[in-house]
C-alpha atoms as a PDB file:
ATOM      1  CA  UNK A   1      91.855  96.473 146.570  1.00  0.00           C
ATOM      2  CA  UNK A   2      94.295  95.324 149.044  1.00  0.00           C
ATOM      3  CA  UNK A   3      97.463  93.908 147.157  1.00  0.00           C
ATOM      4  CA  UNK A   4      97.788  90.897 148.791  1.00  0.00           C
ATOM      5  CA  UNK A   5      94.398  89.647 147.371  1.00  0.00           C
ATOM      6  CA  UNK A   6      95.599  90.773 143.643  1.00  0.00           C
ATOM      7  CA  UNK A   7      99.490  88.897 144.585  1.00  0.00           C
ATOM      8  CA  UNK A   8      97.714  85.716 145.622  1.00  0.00           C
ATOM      9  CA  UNK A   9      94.955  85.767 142.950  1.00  0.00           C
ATOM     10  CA  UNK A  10      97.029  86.304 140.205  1.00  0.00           C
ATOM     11  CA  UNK A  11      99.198  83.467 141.679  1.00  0.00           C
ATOM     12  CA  UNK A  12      96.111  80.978 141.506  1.00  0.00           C
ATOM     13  CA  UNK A  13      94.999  82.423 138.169  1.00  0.00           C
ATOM     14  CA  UNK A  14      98.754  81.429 136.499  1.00  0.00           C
ATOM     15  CA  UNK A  15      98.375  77.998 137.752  1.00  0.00           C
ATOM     16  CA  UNK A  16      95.341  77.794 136.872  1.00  0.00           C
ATOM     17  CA  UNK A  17      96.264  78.691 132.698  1.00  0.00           C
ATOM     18  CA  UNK A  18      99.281  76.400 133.371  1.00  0.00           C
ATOM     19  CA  UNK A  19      97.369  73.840 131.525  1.00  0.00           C
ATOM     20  CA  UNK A  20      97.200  75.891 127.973  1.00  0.00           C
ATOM     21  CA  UNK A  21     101.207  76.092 128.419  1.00  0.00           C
ATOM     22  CA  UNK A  22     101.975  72.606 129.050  1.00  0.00           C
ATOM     23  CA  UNK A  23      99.571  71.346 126.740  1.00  0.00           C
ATOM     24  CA  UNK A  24     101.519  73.199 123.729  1.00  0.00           C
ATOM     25  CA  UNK A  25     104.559  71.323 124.728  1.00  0.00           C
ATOM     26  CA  UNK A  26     102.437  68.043 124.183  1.00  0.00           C
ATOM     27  CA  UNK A  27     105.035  66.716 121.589  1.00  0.00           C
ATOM     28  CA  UNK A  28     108.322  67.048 124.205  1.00  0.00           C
ATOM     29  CA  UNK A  29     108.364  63.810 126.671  1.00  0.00           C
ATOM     30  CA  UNK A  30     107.100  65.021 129.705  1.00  0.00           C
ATOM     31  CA  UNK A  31     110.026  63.547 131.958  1.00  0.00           C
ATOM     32  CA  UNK A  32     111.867  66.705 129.581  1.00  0.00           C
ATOM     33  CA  UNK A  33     109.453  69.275 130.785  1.00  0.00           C
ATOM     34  CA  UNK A  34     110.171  68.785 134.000  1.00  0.00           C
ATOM     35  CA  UNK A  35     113.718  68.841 133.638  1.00  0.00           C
ATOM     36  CA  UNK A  36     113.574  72.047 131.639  1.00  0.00           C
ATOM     37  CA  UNK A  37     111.446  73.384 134.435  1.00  0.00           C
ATOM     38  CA  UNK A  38     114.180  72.526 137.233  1.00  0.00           C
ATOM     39  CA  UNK A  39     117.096  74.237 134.916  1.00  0.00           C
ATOM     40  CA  UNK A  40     114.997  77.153 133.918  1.00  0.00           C
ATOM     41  CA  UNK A  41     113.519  77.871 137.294  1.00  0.00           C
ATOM     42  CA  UNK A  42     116.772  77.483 138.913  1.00  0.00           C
ATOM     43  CA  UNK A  43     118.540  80.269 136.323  1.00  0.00           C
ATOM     44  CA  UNK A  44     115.237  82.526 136.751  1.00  0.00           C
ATOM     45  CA  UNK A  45     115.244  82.365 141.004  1.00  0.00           C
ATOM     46  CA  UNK A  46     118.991  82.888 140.805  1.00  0.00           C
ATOM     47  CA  UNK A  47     118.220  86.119 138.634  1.00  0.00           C
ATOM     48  CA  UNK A  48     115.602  87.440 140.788  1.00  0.00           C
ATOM     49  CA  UNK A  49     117.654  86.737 144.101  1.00  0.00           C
ATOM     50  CA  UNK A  50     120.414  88.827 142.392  1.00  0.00           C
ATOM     51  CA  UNK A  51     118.553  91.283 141.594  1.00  0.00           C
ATOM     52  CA  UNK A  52     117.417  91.856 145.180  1.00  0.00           C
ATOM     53  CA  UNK A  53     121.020  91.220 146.560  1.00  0.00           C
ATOM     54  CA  UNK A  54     119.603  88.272 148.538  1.00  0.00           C
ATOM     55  CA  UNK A  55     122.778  85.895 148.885  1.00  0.00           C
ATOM     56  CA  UNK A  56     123.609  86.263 152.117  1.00  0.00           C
ATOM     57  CA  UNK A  57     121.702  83.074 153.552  1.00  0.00           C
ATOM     58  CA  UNK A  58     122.963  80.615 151.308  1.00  0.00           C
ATOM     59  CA  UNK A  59     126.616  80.410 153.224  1.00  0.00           C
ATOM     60  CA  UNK A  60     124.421  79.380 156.189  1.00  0.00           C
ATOM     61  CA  UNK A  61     122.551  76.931 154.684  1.00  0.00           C
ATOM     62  CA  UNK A  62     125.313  74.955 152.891  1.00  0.00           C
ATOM     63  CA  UNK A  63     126.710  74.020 156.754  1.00  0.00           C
ATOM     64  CA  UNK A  64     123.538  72.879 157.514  1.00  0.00           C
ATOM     65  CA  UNK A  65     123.210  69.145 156.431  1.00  0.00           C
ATOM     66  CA  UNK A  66     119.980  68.923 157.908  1.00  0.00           C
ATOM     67  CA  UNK A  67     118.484  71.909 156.004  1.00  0.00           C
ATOM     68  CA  UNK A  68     119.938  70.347 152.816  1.00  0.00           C
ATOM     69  CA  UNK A  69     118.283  67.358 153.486  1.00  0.00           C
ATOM     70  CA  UNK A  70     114.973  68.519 154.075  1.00  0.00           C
ATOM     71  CA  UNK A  71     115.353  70.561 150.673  1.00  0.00           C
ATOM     72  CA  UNK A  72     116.118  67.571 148.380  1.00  0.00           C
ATOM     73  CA  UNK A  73     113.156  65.950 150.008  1.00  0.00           C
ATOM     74  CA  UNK A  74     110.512  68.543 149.299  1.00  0.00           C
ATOM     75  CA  UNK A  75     112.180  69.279 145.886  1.00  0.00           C
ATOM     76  CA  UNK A  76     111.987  64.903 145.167  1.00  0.00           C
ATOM     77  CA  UNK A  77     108.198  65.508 145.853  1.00  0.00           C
ATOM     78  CA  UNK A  78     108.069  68.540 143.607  1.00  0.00           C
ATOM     79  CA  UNK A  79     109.283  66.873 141.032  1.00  0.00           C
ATOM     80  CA  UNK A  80     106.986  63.948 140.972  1.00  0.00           C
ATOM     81  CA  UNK A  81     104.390  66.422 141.398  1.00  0.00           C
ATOM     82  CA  UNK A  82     105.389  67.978 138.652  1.00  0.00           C
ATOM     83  CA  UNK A  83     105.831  65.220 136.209  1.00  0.00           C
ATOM     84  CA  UNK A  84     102.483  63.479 136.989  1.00  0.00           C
ATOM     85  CA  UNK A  85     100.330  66.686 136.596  1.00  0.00           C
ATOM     86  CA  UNK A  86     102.594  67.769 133.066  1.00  0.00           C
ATOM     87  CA  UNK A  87     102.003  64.223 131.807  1.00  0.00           C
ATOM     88  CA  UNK A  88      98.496  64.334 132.963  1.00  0.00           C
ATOM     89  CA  UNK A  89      97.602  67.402 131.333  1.00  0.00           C
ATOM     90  CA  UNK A  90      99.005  66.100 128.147  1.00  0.00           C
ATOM     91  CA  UNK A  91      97.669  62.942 128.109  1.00  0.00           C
ATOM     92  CA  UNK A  92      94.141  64.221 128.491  1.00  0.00           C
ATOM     93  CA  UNK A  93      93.503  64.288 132.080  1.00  0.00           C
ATOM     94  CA  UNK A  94      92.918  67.734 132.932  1.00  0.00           C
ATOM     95  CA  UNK A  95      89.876  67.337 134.255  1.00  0.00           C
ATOM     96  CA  UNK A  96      91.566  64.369 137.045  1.00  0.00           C
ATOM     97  CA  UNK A  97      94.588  66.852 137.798  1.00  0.00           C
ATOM     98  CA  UNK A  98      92.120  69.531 138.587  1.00  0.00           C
ATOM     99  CA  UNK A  99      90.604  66.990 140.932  1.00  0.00           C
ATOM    100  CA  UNK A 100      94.039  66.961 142.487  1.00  0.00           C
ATOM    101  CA  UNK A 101      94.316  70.113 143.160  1.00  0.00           C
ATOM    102  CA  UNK A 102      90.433  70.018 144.575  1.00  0.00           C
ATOM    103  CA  UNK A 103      91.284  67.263 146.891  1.00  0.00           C
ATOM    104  CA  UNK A 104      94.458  69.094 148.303  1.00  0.00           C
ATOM    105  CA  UNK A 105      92.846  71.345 151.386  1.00  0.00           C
ATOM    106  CA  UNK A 106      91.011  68.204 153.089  1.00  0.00           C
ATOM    107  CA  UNK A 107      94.407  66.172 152.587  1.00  0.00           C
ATOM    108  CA  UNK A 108      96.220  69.216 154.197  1.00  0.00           C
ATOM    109  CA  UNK A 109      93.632  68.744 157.124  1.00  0.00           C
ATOM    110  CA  UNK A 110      94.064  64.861 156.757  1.00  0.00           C
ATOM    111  CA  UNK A 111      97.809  65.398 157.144  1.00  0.00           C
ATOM    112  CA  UNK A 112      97.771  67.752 159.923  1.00  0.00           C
ATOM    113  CA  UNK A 113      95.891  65.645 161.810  1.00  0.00           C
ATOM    114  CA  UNK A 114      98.145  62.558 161.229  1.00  0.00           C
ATOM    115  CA  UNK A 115     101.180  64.131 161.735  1.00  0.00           C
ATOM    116  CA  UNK A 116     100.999  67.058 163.138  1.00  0.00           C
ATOM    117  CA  UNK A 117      98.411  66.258 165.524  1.00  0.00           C
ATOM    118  CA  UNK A 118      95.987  68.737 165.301  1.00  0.00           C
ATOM    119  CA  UNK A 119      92.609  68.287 166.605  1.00  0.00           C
ATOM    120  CA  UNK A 120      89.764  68.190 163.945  1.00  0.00           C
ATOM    121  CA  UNK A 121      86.382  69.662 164.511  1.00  0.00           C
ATOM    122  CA  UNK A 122      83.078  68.009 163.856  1.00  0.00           C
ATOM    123  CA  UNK A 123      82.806  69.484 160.729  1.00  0.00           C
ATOM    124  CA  UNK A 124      85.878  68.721 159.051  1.00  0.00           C
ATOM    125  CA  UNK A 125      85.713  65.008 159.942  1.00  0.00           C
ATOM    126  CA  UNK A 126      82.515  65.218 158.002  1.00  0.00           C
ATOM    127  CA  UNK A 127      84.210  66.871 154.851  1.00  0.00           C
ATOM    128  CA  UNK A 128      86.682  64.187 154.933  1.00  0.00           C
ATOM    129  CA  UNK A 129      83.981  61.529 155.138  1.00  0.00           C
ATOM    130  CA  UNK A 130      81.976  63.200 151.808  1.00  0.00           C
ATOM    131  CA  UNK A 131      85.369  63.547 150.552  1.00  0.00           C
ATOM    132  CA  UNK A 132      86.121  60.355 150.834  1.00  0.00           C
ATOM    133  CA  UNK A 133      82.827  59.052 149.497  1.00  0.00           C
ATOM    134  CA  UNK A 134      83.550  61.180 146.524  1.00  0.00           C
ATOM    135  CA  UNK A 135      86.609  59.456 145.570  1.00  0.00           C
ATOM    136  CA  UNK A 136      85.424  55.815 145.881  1.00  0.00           C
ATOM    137  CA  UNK A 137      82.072  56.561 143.827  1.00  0.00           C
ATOM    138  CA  UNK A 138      85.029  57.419 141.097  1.00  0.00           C
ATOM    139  CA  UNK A 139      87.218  54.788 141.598  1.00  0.00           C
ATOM    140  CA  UNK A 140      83.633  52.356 141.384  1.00  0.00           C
ATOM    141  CA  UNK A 141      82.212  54.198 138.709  1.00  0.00           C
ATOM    142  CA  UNK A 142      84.677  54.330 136.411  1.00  0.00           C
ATOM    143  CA  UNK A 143      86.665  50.976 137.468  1.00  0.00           C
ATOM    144  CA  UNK A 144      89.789  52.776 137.756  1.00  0.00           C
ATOM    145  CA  UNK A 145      91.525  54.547 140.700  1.00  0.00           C
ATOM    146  CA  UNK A 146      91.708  57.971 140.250  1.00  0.00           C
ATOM    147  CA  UNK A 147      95.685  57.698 140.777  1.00  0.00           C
ATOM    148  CA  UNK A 148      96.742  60.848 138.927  1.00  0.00           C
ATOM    149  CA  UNK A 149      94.285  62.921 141.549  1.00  0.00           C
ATOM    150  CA  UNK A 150      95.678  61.418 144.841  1.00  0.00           C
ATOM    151  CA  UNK A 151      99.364  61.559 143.621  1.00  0.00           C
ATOM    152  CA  UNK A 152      99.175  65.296 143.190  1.00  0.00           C
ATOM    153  CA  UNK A 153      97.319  66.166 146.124  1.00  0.00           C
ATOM    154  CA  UNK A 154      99.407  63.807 148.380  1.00  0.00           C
ATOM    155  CA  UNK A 155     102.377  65.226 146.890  1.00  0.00           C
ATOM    156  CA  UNK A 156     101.760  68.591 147.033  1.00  0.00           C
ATOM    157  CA  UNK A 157      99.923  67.977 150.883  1.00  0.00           C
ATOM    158  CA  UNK A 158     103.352  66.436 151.813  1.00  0.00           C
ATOM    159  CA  UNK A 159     105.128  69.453 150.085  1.00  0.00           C
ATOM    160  CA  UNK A 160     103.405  72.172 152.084  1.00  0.00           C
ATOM    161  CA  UNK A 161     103.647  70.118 155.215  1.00  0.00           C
ATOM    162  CA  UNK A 162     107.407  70.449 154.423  1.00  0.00           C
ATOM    163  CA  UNK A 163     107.862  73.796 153.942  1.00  0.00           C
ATOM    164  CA  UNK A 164     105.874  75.034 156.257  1.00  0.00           C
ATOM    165  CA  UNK A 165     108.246  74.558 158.592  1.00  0.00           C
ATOM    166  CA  UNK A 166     111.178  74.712 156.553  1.00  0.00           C
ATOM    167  CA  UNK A 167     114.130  77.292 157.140  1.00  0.00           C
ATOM    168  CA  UNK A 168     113.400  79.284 154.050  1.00  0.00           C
ATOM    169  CA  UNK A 169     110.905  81.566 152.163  1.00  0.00           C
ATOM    170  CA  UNK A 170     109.636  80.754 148.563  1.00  0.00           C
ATOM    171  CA  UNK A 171     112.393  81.782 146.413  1.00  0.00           C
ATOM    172  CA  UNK A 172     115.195  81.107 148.653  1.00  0.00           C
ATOM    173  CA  UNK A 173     113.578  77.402 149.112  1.00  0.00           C
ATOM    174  CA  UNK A 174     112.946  77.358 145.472  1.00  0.00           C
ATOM    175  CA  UNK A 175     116.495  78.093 144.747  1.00  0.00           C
ATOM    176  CA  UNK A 176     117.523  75.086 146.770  1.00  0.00           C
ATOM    177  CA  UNK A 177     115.369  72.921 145.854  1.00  0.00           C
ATOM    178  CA  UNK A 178     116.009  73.220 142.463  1.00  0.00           C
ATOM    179  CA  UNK A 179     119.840  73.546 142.819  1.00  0.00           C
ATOM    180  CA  UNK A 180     119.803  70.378 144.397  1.00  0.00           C
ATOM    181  CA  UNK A 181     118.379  68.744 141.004  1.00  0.00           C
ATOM    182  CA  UNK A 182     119.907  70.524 138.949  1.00  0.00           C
ATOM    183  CA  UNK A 183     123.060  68.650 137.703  1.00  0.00           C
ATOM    184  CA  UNK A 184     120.418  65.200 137.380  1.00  0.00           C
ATOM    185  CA  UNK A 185     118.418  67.384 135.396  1.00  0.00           C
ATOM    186  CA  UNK A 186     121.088  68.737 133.118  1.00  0.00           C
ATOM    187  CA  UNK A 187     122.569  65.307 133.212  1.00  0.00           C
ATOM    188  CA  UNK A 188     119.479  63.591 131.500  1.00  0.00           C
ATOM    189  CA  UNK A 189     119.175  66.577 129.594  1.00  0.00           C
ATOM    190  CA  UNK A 190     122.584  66.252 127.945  1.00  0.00           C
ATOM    191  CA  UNK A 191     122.155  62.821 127.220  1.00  0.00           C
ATOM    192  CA  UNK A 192     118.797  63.498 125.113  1.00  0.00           C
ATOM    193  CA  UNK A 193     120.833  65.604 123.185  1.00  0.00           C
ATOM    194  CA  UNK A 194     123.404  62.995 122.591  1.00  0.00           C
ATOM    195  CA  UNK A 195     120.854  60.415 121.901  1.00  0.00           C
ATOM    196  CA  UNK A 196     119.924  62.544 119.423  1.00  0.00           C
ATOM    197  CA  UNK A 197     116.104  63.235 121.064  1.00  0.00           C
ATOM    198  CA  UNK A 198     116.403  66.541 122.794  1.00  0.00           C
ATOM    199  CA  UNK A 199     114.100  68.981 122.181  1.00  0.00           C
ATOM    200  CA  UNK A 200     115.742  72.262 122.840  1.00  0.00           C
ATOM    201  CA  UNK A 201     116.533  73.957 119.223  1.00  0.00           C
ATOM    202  CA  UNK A 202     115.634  70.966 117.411  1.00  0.00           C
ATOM    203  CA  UNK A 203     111.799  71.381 117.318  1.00  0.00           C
ATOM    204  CA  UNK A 204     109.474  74.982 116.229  1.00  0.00           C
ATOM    205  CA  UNK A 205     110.835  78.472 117.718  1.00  0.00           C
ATOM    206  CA  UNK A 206     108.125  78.424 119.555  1.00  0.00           C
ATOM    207  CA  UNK A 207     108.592  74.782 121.378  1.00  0.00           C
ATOM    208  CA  UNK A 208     112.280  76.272 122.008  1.00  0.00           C
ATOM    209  CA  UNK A 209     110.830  79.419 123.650  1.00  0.00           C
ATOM    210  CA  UNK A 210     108.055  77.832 125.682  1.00  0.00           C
ATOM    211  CA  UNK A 211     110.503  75.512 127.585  1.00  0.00           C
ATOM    212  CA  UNK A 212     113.023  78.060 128.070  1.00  0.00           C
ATOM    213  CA  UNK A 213     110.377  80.091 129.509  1.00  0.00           C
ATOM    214  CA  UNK A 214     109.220  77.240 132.087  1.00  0.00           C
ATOM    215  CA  UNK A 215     111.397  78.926 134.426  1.00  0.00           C
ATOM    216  CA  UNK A 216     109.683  81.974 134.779  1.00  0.00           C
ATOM    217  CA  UNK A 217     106.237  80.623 134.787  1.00  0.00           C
ATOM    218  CA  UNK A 218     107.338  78.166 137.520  1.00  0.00           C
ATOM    219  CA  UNK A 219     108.647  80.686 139.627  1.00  0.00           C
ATOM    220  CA  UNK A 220     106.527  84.112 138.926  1.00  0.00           C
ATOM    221  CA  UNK A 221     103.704  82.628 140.804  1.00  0.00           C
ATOM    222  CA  UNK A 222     105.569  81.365 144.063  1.00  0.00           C
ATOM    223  CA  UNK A 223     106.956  84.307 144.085  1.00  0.00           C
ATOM    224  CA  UNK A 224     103.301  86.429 143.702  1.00  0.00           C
ATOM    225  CA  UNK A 225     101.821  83.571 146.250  1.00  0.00           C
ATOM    226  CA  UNK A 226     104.699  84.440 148.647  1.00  0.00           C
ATOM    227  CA  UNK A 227     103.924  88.004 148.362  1.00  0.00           C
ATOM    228  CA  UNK A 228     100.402  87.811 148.778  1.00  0.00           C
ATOM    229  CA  UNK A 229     100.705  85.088 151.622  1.00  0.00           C
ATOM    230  CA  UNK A 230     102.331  87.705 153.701  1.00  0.00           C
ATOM    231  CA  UNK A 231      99.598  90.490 153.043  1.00  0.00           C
ATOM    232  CA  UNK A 232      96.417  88.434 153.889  1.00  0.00           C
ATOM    233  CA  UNK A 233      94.575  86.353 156.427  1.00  0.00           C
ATOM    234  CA  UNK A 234      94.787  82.452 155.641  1.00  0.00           C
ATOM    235  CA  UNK A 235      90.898  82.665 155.993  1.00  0.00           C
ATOM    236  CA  UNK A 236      91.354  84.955 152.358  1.00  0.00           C
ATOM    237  CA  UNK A 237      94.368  82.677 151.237  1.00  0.00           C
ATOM    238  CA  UNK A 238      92.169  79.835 151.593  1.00  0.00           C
ATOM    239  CA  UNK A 239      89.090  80.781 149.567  1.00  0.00           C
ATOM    240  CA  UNK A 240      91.378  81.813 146.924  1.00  0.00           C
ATOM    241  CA  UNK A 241      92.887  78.780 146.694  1.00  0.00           C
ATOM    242  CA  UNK A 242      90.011  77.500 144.723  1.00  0.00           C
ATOM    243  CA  UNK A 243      90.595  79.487 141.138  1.00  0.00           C
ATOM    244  CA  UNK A 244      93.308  76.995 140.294  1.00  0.00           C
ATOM    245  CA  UNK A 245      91.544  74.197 140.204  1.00  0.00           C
ATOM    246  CA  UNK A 246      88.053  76.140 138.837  1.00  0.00           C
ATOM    247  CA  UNK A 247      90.033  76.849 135.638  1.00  0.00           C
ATOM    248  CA  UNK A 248      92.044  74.277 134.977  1.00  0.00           C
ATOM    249  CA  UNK A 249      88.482  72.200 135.236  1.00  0.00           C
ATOM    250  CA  UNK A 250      86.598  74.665 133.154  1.00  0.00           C
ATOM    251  CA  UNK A 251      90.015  74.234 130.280  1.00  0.00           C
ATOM    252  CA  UNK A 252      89.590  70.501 130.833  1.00  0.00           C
ATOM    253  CA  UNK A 253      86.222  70.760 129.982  1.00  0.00           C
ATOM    254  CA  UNK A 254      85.559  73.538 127.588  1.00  0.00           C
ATOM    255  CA  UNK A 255      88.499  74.582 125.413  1.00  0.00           C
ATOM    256  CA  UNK A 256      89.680  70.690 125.440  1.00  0.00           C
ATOM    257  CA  UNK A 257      86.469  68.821 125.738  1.00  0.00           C
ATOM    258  CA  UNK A 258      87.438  66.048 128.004  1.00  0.00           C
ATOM    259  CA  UNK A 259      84.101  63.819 128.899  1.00  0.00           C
ATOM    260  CA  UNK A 260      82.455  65.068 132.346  1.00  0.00           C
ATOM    261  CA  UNK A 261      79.660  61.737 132.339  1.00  0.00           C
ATOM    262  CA  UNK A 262      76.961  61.862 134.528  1.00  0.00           C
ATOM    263  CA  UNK A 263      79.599  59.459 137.164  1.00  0.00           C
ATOM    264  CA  UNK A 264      82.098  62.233 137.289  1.00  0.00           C
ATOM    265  CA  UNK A 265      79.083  64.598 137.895  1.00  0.00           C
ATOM    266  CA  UNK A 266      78.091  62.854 141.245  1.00  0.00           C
ATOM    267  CA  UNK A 267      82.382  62.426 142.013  1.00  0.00           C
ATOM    268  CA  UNK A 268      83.323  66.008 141.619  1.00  0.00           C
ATOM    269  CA  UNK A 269      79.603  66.582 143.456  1.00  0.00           C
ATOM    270  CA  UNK A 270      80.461  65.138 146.612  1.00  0.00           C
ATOM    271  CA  UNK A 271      83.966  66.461 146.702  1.00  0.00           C
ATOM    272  CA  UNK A 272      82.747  69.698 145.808  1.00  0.00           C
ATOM    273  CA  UNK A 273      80.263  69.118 148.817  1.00  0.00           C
ATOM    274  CA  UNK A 274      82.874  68.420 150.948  1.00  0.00           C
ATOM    275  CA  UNK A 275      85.059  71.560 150.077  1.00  0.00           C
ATOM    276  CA  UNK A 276      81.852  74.160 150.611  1.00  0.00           C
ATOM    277  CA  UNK A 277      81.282  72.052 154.033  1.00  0.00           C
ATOM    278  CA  UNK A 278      85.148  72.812 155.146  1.00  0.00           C
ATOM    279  CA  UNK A 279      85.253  76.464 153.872  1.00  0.00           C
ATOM    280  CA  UNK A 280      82.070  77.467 155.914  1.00  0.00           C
ATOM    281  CA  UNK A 281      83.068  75.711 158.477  1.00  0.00           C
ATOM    282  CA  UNK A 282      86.691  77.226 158.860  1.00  0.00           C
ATOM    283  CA  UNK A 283      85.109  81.017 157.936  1.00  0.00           C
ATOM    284  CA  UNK A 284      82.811  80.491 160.915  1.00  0.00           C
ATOM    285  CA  UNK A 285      85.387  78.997 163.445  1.00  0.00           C
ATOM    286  CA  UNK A 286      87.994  82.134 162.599  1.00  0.00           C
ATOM    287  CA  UNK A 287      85.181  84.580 162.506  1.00  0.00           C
ATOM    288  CA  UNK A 288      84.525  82.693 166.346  1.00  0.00           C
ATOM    289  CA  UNK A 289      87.902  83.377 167.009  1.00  0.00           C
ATOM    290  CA  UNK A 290      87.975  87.261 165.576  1.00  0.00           C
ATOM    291  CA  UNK A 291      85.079  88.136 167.553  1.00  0.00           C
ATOM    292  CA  UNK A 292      86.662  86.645 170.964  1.00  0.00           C
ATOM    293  CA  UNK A 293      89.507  88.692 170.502  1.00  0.00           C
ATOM    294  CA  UNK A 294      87.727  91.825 170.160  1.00  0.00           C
END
């Protein structure tokens, strides 16, 4: 099997258990989490980085204000990603955040064409129409807007529009990002601890362990995704992309038993409609393109 398909698959499968993790840190605030995960991740990136002797960038970047910039930007909207989908997750809405994370290709398109300009083809303005159908029969059916949904998949969308441009690969950019953060993060760490409400050492082993170890499951599966990205057609990367939100829908569902009513049924439906709509579509139009450049 070609490796790039295992890197990138076991990327999406990680993120996809992520839920199971977070949700056995229910009992630490989730505005904590998050600021474990940007002190962890940063000591876990800076490990891996020495351990391929990869330093020599970072004089480079530090005169380039610019660069910086654009770093605590995409690492702001990582963080807000972050903290909705941890406090989602533990506050029952697995099942939503998977949604998210459903949503996220079409808002990519959406985005693309916005901003970057890109043309869109018949077919994809149709996905975004079903799409789009799909998330007002929620917001009707259930009287609520399906906020936590949106906010990840805008955030992330406006993430990857970010870095794809950006100066730096995955754990260099991680690095940064999280650098950046890192002294707010320790900041409102340290004054949990004086307020007497930290959670680090003062809870189970096991709490202790789990968000020490937010690092590394943060950063193992950028760094697989980065791996396998560079193996493997985006055609591959993109039907992939799907076992993320698959299993954290099936966790939401089955091993936590959040309620999947007959409204949610006809949602998800439609959005699910709109997703098998784009993917044919864009297998077709690069299999098109393959063939005309044989």
């Amino acid at each position: 099997m070609n490796k790039g398909v295992v890197y990138a698959a076991g990327a999406y499968i990680l993120w996809g258990l992520l839920p199971i993790y977070w949700k056995t840190l229910h009992s630490v605030p989730s505005v904590q989490i998050v600021a474990h995960r940007l002190v962890w991740s940063l000591g876990f990136v800076a490990l891996v980085l020495t351990a391929r002797h990869n330093w020599g960038w970072l004089s480079g970047v530090l005169r380039r204000p610019r660069v910086l910039l654009t770093f605590a930007l995409s690492g702001a909207l990582l963080t807000v990603n972050w903290l909705v989908y941890i406090w989602g997750v533990n506050a029952g809405f697995i099942v939503e955040t998977s949604l998210g994370y459903f949503i996220n290709p079409l808002v990519n398109v959406m985005l693309g064409y916005v901003i970057l300009k890109e043309r869109l083809r018949p077919a994809q303005w149709a996905a975004l129409a079903i799409a789009l159908g799909g998330v007002l029969y929620l917001t009707f059916s259930y009287g609520a807007f399906p906020w936590i949904a949106l906010t990840l998949a805008f955030t992330f969308g406006f993430y990857g529009l970010i870095r794809k441009t950006a100066a730096l690969n995955s754990a260099e950019g991680l690095f940064l990002e999280t650098a950046i953060l890192f002294l707010p993060a320790l900041g409102f760490l340290v004054l949990q601890e004086a307020r007497g409400v930290g959670a680090l050492a003062h809870t189970d082993a096991l709490t202790t362990l789990l968000l020490i170890g937010a690092g590394a499951v943060t950063s193992i599966p950028l760094i697989l995704f980065a791996a396998g990205a560079r193996r493997i057609t985006l055609t591959t990367l993109g039907l992939l992309q799907y076992i993320a939100p698959t299993l954290q829908f099936l966790i939401g569902v089955l091993i936590y038993h959040e309620p999947f009513g007959a409204g949610r049924v006809v949602g998800f439906g439609l959005i699910w409609l709109a997703l098998i709509l784009y993917t044919t579509e864009s297998l077709a139009h690069y299999r098109r393109i393959a063939v005309a450049q044989t």
